[in-house]
N, C-alpha and C. Protein backbone atom coordinates (compact mmCIF):
# COMPACT_ATOMS: atom_id res chain seq x y z
N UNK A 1 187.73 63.04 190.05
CA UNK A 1 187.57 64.46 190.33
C UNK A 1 186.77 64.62 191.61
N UNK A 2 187.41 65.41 192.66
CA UNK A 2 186.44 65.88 193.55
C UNK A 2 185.42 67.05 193.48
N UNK A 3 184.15 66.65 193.88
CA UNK A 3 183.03 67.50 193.19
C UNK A 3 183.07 68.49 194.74
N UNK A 4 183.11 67.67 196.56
CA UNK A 4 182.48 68.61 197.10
C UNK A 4 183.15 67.49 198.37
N UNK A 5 183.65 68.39 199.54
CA UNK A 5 184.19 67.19 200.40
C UNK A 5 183.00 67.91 201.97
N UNK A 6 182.86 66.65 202.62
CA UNK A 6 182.48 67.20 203.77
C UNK A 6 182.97 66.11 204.98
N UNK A 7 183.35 67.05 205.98
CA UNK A 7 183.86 66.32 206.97
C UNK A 7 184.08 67.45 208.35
N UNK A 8 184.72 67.08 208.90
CA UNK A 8 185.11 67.80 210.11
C UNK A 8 186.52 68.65 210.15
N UNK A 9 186.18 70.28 210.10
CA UNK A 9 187.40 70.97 210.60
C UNK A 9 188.27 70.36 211.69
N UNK A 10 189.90 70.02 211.01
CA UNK A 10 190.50 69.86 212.35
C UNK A 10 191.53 70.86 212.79
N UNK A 11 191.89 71.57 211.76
CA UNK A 11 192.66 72.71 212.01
C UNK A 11 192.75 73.91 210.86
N UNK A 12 193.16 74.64 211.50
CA UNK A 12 192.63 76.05 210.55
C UNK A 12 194.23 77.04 210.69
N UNK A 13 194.53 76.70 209.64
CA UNK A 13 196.04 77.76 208.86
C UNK A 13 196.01 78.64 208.23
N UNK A 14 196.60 79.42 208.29
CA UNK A 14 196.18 80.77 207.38
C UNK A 14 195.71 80.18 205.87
N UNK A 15 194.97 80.65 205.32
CA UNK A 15 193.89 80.37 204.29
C UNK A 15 193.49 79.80 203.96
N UNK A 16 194.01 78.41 204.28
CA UNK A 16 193.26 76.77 204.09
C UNK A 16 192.45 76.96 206.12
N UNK A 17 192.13 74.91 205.25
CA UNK A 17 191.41 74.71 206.57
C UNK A 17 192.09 73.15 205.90
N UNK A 18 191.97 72.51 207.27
CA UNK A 18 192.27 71.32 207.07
C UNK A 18 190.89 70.29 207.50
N UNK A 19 190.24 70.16 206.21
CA UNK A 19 189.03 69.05 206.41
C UNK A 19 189.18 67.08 206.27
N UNK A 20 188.39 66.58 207.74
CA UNK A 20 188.44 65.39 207.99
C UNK A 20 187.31 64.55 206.85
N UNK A 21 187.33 63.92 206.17
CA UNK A 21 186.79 63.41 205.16
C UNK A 21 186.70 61.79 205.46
N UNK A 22 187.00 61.15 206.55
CA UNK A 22 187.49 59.76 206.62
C UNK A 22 188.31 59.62 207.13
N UNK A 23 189.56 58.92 207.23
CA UNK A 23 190.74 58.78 207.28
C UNK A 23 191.80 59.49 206.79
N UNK A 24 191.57 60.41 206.00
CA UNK A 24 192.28 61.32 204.75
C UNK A 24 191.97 63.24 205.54
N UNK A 25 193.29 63.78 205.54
CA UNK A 25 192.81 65.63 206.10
C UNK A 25 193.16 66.38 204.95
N UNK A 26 192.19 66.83 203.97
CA UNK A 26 192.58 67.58 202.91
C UNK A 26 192.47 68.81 203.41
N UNK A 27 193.22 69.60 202.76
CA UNK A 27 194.29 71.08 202.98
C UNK A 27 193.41 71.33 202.10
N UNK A 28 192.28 72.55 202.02
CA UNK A 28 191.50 73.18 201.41
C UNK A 28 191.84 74.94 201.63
N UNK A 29 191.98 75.99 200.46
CA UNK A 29 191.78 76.74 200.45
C UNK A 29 190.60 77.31 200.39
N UNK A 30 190.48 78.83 201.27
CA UNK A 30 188.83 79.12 201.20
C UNK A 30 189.50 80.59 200.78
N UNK A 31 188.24 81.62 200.33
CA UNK A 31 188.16 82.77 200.43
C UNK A 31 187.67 83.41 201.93
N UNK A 32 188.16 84.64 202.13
CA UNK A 32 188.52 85.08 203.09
C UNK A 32 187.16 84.81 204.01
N UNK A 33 185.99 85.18 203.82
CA UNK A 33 184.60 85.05 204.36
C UNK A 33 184.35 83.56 204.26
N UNK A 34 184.48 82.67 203.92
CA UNK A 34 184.23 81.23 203.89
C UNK A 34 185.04 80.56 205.41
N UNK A 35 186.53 81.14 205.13
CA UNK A 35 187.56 81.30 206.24
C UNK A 35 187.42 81.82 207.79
N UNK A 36 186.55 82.72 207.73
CA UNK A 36 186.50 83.22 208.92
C UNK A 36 185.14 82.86 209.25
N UNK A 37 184.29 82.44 208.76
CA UNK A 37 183.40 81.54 209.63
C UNK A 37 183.51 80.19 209.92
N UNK A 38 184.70 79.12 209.32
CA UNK A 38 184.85 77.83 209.50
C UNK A 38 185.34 78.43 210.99
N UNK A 39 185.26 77.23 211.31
CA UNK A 39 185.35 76.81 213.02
C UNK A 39 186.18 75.42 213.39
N UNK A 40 187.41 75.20 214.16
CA UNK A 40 188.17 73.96 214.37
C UNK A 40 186.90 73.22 215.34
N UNK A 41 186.65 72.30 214.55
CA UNK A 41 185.36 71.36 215.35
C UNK A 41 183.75 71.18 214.79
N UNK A 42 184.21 72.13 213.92
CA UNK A 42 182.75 72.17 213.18
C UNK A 42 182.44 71.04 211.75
N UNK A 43 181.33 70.59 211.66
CA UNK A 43 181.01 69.97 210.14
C UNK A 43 181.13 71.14 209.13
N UNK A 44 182.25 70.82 208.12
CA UNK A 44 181.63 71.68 207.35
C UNK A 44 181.36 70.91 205.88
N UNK A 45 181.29 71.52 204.40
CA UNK A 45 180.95 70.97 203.79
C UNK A 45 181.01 72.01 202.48
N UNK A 46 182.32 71.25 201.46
CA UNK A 46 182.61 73.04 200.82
C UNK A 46 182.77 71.94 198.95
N UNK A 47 182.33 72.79 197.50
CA UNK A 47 182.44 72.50 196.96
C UNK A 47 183.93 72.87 196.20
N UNK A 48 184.45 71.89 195.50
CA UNK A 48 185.62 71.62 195.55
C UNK A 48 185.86 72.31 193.77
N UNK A 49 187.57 73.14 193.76
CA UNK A 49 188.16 73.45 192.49
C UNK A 49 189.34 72.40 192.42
N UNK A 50 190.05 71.49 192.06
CA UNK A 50 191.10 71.03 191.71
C UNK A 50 192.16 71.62 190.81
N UNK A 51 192.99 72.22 191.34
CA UNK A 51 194.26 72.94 190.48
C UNK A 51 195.11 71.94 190.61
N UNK A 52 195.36 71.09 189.52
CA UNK A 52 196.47 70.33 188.98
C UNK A 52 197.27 70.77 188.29
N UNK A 53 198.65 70.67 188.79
CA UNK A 53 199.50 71.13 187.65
C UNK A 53 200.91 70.46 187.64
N UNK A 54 201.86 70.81 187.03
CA UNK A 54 203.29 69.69 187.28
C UNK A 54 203.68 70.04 188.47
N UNK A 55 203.79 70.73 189.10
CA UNK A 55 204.70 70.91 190.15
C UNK A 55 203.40 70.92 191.39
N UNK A 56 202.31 70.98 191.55
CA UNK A 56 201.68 71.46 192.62
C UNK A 56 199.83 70.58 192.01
N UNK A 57 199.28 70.56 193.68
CA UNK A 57 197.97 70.22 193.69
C UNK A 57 197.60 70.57 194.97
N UNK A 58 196.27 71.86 194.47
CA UNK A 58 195.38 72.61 195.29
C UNK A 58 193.78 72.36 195.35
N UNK A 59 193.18 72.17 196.25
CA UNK A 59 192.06 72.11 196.82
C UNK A 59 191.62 73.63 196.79
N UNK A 60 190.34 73.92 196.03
CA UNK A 60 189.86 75.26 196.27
C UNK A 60 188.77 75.48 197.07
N UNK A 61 187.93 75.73 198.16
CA UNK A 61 186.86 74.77 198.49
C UNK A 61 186.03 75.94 198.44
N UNK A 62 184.63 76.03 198.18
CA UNK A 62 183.47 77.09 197.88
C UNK A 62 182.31 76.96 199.15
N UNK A 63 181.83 77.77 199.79
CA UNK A 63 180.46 77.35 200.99
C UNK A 63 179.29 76.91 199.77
N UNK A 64 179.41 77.71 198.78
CA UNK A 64 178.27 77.80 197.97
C UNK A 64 178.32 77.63 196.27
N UNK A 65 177.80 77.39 195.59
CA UNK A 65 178.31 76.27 194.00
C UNK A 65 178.60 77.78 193.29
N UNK A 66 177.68 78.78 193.42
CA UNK A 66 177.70 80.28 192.25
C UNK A 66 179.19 80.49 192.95
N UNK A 67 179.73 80.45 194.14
CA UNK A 67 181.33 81.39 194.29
C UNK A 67 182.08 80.19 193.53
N UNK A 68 182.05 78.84 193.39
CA UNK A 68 182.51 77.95 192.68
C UNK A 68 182.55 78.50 191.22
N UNK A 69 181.42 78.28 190.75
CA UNK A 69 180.91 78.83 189.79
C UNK A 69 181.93 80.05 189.09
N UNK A 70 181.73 81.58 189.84
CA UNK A 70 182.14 82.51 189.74
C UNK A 70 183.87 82.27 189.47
N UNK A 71 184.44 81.50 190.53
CA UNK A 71 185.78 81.31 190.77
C UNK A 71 186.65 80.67 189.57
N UNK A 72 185.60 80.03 188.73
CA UNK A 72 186.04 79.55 187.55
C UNK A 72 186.19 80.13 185.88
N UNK A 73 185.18 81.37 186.27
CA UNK A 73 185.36 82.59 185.24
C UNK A 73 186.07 83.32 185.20
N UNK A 74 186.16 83.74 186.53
CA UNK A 74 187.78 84.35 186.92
C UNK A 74 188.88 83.97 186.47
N UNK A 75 189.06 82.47 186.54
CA UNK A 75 190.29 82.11 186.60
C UNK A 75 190.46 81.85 184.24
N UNK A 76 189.50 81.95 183.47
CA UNK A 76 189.07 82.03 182.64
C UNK A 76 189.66 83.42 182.13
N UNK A 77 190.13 84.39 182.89
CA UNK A 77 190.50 85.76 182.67
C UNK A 77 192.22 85.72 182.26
N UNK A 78 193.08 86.84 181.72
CA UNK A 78 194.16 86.25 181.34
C UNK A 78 194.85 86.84 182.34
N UNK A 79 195.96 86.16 182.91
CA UNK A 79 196.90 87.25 183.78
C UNK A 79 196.00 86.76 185.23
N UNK A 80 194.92 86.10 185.47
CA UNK A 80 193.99 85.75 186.52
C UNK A 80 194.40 84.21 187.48
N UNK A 81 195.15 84.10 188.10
CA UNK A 81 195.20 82.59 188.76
C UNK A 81 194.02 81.85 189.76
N UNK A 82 195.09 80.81 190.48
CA UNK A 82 193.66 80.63 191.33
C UNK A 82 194.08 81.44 192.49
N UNK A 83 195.32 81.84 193.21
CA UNK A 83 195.12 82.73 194.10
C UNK A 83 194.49 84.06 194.20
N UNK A 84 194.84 84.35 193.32
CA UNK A 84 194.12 85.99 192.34
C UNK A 84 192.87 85.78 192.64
N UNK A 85 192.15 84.64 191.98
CA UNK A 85 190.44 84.33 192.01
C UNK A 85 189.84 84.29 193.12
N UNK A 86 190.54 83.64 194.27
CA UNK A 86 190.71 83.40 195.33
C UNK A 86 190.07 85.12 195.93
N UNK A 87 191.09 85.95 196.15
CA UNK A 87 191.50 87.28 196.44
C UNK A 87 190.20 88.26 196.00
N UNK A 88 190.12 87.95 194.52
CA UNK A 88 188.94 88.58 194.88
C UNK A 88 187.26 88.07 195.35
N UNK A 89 187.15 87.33 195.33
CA UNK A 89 186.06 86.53 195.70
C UNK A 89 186.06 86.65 197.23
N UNK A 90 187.45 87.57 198.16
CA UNK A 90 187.47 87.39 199.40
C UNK A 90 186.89 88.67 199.52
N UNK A 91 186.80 89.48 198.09
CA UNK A 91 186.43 90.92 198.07
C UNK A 91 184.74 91.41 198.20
N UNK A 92 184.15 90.18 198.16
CA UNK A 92 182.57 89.91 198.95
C UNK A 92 181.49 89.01 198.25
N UNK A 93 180.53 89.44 198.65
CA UNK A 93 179.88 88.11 197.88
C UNK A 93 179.68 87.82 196.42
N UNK A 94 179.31 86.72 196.06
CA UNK A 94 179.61 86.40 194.74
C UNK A 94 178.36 87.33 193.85
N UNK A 95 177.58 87.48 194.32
CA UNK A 95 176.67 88.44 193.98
C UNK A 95 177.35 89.83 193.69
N UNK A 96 177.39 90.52 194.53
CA UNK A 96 178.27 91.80 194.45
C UNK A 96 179.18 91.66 193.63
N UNK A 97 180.31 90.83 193.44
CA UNK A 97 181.21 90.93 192.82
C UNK A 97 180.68 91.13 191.16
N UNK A 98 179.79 89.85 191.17
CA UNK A 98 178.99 90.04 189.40
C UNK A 98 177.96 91.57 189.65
N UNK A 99 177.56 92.13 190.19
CA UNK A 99 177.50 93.19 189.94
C UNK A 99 178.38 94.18 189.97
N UNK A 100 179.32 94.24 190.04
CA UNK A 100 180.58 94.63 190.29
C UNK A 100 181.12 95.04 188.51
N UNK A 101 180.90 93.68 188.04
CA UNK A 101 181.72 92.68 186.63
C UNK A 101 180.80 93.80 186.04
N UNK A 102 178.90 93.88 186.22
CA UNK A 102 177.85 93.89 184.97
C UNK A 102 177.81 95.35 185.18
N UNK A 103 178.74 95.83 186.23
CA UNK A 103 178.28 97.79 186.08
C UNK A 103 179.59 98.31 185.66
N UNK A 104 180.42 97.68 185.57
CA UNK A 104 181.97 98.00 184.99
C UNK A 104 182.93 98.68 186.10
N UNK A 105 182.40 98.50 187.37
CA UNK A 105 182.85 99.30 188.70
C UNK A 105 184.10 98.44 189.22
N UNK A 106 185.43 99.27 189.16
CA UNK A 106 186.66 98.25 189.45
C UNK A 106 186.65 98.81 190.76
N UNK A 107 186.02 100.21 191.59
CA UNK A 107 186.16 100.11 192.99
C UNK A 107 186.60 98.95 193.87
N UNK A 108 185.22 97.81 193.53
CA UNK A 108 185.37 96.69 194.28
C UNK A 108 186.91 95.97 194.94
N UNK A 109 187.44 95.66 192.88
CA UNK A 109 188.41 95.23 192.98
C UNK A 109 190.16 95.84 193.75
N UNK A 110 189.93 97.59 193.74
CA UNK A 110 191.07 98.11 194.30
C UNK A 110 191.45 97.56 195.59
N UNK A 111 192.84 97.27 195.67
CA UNK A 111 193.03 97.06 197.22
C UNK A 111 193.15 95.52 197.58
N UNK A 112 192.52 94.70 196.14
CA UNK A 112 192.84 93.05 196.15
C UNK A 112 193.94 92.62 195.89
N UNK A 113 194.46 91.76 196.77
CA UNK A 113 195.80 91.32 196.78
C UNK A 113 196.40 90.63 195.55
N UNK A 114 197.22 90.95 194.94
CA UNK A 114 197.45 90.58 193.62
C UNK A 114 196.35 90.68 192.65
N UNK A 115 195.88 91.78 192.46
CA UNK A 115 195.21 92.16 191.47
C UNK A 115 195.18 93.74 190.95
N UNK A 116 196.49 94.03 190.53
CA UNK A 116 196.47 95.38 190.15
C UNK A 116 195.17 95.75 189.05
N UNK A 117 195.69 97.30 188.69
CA UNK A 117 194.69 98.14 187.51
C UNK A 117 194.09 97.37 186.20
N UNK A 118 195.24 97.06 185.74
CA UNK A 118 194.96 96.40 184.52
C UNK A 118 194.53 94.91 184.82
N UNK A 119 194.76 94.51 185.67
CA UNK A 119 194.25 92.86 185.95
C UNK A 119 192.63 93.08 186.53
N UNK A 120 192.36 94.17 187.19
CA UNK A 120 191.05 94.62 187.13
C UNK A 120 189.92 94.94 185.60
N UNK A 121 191.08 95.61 184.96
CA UNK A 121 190.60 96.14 183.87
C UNK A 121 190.03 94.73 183.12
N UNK A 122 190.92 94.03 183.13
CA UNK A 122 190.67 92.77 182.12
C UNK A 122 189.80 92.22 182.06
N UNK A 123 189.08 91.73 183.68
CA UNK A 123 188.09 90.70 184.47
C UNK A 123 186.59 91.31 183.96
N UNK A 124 186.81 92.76 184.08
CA UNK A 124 185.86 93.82 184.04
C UNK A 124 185.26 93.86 182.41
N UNK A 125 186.28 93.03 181.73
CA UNK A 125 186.29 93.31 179.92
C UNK A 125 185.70 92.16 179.98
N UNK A 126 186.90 91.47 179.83
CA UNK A 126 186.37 89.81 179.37
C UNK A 126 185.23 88.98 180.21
N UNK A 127 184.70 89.49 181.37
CA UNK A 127 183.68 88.78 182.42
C UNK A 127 182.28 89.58 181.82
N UNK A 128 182.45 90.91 181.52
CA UNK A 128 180.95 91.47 181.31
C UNK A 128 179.77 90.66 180.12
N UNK A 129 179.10 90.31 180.50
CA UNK A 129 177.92 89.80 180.06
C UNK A 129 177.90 88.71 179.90
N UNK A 130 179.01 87.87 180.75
CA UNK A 130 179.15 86.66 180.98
C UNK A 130 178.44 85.98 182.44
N UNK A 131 178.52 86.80 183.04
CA UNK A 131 178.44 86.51 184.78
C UNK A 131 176.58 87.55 184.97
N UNK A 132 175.81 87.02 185.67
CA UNK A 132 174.97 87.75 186.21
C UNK A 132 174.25 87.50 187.83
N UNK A 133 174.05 88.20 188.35
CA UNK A 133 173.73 88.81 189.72
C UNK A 133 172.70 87.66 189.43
N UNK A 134 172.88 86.95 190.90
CA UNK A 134 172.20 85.93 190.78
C UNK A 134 170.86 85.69 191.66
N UNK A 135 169.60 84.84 191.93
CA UNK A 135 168.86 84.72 192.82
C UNK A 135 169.54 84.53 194.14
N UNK A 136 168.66 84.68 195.02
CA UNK A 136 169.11 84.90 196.67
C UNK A 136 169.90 83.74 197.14
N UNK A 137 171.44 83.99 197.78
CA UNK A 137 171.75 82.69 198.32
C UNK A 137 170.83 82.18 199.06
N UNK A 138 171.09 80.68 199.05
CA UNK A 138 169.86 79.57 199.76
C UNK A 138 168.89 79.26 198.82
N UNK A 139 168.58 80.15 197.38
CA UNK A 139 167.77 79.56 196.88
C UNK A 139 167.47 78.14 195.82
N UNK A 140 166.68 77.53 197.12
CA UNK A 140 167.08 75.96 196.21
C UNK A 140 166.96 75.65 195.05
N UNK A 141 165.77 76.08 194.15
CA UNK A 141 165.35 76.11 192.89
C UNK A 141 167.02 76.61 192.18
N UNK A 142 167.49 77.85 192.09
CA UNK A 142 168.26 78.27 191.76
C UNK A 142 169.69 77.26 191.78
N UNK A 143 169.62 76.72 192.85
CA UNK A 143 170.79 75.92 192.97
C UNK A 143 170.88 74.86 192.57
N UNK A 144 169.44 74.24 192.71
CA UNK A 144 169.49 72.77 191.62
C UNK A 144 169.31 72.97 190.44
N UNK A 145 169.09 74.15 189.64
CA UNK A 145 168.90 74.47 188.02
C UNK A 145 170.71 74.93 187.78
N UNK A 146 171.13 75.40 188.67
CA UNK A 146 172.97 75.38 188.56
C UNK A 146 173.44 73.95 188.70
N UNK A 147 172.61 72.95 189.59
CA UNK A 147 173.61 71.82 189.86
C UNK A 147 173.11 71.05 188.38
N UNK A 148 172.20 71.05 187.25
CA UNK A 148 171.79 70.55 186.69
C UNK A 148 172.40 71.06 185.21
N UNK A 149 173.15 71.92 185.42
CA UNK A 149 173.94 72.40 184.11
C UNK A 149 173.63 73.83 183.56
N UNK A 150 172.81 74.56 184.15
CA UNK A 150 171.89 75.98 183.37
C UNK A 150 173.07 76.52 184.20
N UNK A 151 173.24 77.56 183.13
CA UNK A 151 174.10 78.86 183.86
C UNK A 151 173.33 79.82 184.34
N UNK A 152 174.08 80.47 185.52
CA UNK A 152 173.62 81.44 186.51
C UNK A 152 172.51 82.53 185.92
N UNK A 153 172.91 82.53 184.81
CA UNK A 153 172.17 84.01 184.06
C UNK A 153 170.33 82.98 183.78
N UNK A 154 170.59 81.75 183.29
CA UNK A 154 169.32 81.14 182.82
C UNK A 154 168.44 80.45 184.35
N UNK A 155 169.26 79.94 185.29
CA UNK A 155 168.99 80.12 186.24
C UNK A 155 167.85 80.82 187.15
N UNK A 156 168.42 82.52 186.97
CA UNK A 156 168.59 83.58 187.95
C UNK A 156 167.21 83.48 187.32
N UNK A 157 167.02 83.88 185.69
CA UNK A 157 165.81 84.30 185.06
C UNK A 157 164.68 83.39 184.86
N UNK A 158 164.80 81.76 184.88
CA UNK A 158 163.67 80.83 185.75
C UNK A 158 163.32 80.94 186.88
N UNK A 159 164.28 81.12 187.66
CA UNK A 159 163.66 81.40 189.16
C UNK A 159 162.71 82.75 189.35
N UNK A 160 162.77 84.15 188.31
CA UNK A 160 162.00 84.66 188.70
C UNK A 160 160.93 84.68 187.71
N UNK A 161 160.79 83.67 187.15
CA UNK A 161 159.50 83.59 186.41
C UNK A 161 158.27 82.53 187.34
N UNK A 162 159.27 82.08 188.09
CA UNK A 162 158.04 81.58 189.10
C UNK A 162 157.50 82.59 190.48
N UNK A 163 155.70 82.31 190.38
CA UNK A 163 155.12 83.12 190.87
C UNK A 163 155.67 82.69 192.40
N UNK A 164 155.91 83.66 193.06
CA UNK A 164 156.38 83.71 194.35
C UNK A 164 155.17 83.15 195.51
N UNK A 165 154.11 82.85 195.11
CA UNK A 165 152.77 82.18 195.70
C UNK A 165 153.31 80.63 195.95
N UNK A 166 154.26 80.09 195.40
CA UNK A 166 154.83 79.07 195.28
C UNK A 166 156.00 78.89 195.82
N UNK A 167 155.39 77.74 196.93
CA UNK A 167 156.74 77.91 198.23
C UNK A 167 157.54 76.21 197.98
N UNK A 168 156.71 75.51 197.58
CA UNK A 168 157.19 74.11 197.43
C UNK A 168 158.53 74.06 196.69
N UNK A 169 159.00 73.48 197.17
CA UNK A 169 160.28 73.63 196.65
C UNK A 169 160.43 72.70 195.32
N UNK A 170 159.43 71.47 195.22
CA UNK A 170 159.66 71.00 194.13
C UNK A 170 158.79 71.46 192.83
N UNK A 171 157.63 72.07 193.48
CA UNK A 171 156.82 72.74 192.41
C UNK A 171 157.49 73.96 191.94
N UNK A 172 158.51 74.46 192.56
CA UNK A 172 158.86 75.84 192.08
C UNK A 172 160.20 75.02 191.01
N UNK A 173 161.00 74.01 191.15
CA UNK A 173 161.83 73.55 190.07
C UNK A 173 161.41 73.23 188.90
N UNK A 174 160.17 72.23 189.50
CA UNK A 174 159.51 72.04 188.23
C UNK A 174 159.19 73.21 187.25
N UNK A 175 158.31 74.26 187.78
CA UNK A 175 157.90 75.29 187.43
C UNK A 175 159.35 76.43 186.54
N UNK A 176 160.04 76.21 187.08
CA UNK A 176 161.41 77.04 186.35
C UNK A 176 161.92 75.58 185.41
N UNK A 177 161.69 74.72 185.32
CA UNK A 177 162.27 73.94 183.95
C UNK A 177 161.68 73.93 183.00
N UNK A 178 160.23 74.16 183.52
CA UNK A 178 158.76 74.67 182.62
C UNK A 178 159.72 75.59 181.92
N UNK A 179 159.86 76.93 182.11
CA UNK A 179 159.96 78.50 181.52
C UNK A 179 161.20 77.83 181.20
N UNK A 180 162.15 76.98 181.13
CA UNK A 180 163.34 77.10 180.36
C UNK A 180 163.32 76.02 179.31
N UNK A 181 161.93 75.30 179.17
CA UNK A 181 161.81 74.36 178.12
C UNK A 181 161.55 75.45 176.95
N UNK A 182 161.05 75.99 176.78
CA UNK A 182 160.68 76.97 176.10
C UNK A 182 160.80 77.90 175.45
């Protein structure tokens, strides 16, 4: 299983990107904002969905683990694929979107490409109180308590139980595994 590829943009196609990894150019799909900041020439470095199926194999690639994350609840929805997941996740950040999910607001979703009324309706049903608005992208604590198995919601709510006087990055993990032993 690929967890996360990094290598060098060598070319950029409508919605993939084609990343240098070695010897090997994997064809990675991004969401639309992931997409329009890759660059042909740049390092980049994206965490990986694998859609296997009989007829087809897709690379999903994420800047950040919560749109990973997110992209997989989605696709958890019925009537929801990975292009669909894709589509809306291009609809803004993964934050917004779960606030989006936790206020019942399908605004967001109108206007996403392959995602009519009722395929809104659904995400909006079956996602609520599953998904929550998460600590600030970049935040490391947050991201290594996601890379370590805690979901976003247990996460979000260790990270703000540590006193913000606390900049160390390893005292503040420690400190949020503290409040989730508990």
């Amino acid at each position: 299983m690929i967890g996360r590829i990094k290598g060098e943009v060598t070319e950029k196609l409508p919605g993939t990107v084609l990343v240098a990894a070695g010897p090997i150019e994997y064809e990675v799909w991004l969401a639309l904002p992931d997409w329009q900041e890759t660059k042909v020439g740049d390092e980049a470095s994206f965490y990986i969905y694998e859609n296997i199926k009989e007829d087809a194999y897709a690379l999903f690639g994420f800047s950040e683990y919560v749109a990973k994350e997110l992209f997989m609840k989605l696709l958890s929805v019925s009537g929801v694929g990975p292009k669909s997941a894709l589509s809306i996740l291009s609809a803004g950040s993964p934050d917004k979107i779960m606030q989006a999910i936790q206020s019942g607001s399908a605004e967001l979703f109108a206007g996403v490409v392959g995602v009519g009324k009722k395929t809104a309706e659904r995400v909006l049903v079956e996602l609520k109180g599953k998904v929550s608005s998460s600590a600030p992208a970049g935040d490391e604590t947050y991201l290594a308590l996601v890379g370590l198995g805690y979901t976003p919601a247990q996460a979000a709510d260790a990270v703000s139980k540590v006193p913000a006087a606390v900049t160390d990055d390893a005292e503040r993990v420690k400190l949020a595994l503290k409040s989730l032993a508990k």
